[in-house]
Protein backbone atom coordinates (compact mmCIF):
# COMPACT_ATOMS: atom_id res chain seq x y z
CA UNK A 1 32.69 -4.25 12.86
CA UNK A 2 29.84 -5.57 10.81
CA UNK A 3 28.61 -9.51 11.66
CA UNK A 4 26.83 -11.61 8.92
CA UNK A 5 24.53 -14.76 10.06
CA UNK A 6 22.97 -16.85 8.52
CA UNK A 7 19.14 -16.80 8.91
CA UNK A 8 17.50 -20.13 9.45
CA UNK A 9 14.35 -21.02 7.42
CA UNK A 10 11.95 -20.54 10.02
CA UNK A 11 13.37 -16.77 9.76
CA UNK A 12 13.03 -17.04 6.08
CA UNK A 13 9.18 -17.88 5.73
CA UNK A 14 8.82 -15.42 8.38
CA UNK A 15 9.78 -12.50 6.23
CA UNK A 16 8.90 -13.59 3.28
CA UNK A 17 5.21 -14.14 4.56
CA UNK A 18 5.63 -10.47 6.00
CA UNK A 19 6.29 -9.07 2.94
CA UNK A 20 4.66 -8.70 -0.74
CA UNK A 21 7.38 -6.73 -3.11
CA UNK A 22 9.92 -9.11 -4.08
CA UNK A 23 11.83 -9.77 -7.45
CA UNK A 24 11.68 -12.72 -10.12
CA UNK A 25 15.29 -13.66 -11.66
CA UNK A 26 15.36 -15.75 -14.45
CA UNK A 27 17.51 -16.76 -17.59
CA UNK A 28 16.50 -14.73 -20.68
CA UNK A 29 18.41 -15.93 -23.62
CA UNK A 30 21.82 -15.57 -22.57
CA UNK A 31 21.25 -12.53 -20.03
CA UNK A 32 19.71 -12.68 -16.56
CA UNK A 33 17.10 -11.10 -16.08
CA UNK A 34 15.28 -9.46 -12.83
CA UNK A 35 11.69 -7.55 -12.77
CA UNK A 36 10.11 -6.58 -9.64
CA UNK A 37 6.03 -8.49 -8.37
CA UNK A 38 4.04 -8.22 -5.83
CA UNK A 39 3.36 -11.67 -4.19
CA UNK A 40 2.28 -13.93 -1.22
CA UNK A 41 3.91 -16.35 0.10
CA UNK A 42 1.57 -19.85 1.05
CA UNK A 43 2.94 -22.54 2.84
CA UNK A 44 6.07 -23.40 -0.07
CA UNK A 45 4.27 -21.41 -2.79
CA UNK A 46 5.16 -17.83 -3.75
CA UNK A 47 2.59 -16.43 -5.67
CA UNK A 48 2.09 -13.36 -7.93
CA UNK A 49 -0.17 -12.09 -10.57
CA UNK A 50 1.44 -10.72 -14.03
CA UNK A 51 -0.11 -9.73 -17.34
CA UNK A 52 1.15 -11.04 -20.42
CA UNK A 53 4.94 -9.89 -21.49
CA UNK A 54 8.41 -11.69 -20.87
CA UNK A 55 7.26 -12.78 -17.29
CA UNK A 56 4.55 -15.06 -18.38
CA UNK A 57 6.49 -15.92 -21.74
CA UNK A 58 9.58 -16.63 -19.74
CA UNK A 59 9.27 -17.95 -16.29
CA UNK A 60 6.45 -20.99 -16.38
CA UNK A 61 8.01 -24.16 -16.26
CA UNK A 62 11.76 -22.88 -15.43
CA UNK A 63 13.95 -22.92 -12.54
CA UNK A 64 13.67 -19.28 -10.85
CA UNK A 65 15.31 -17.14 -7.88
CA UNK A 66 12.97 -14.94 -6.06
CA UNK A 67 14.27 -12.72 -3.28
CA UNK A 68 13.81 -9.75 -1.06
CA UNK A 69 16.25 -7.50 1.09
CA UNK A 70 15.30 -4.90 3.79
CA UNK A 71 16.71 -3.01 6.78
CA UNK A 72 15.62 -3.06 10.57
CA UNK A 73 15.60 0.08 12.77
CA UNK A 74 18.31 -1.05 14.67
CA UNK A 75 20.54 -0.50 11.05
CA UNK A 76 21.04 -4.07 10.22
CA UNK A 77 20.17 -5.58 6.87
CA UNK A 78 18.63 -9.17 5.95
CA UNK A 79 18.14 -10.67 2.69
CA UNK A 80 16.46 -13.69 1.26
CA UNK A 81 16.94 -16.02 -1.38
CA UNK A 82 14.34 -18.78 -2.51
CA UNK A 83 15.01 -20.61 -5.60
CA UNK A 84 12.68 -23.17 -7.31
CA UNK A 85 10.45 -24.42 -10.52
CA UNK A 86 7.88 -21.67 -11.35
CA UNK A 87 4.64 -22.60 -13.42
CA UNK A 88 1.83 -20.87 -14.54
CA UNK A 89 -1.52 -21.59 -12.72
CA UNK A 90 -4.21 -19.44 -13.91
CA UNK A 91 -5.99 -22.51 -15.73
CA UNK A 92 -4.60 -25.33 -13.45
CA UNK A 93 -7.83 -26.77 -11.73
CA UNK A 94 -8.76 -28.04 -8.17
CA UNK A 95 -9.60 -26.89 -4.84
CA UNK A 96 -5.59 -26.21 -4.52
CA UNK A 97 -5.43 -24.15 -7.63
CA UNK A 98 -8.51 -22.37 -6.92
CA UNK A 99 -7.72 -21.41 -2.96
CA UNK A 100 -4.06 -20.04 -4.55
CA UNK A 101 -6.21 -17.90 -6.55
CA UNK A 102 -8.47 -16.40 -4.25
CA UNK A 103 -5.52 -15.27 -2.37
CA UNK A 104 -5.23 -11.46 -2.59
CA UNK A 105 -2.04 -10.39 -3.80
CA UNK A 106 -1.61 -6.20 -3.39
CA UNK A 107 -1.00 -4.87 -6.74
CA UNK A 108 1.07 -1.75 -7.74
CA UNK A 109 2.27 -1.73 -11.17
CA UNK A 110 -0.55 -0.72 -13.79
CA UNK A 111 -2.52 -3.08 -16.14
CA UNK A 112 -4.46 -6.03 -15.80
CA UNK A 113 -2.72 -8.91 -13.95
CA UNK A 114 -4.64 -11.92 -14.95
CA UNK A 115 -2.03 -14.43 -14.86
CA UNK A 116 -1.56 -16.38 -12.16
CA UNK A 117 2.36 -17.48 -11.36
CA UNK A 118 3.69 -19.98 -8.63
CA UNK A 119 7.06 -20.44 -7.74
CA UNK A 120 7.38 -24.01 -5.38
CA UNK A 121 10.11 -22.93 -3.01
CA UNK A 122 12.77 -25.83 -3.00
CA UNK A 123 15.82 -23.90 -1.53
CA UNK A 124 15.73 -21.31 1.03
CA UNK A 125 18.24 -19.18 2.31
CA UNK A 126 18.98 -15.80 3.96
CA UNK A 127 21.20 -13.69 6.23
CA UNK A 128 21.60 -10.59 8.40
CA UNK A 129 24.19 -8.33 8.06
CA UNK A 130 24.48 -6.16 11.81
């Protein structure tokens, strides 16, 4: 019989930070909306590069979801849910903006991905399914 837990946030950061595909959900008109990035996660910043389209029209300055899912070899499953205000950075200036920025985020989908996105995580959840 299957078990669900919840996963603490300590656990959360943890995969998070060991991961880099993850998807963006956000409110397009009256339709969700969810589109795969790659990202890094930085202290209680997630972080991903996007070139322009509905991402960058869409998400700065709006409340987001952002989550991930995977499986262990043992056959259980996790997933993780972080929701919080997103806001376009590629301009913002200071040493903070600047270090985000020099991150290297791995990138897979074609195209030039000059604009810089942050999410500032302010609810985390997650849980395992065994």
């Amino acid at each position: 019989m299957a078990t669900l837990t919840e996963l603490d946030e300590d656990e959360c950061s943890a995969l998070l930070r060991g991961n880099h595909t993850g998807r963006v959900a956000f409110v397009s008109g009256e339709r969700p909306v969810i589109l795969p990035v790659n990202y890094v996660l930085d202290g209680e910043l997630i972080v991903f590069r996007t070139a322009p389209g509905q991402k960058l029209a869409e998400i700065p300055m709006r409340h987001v979801a952002f989550e991930i899912d995977g499986t262990t070899a043992d056959g259980s499953a996790w997933s993780v849910l972080a929701q919080g205000q997103a806001w376009e950075m590629t301009d913002a200036i200071g040493k903070a903006a600047e270090a985000l920025r020099a991150i290297p985020i791995p990138i897979q989908a074609p195209g030039d991905k000059d604009h810089w996105i942050a999410i500032k995580v302010t609810q985390l959840t997650g849980r395992r399914i065994q």
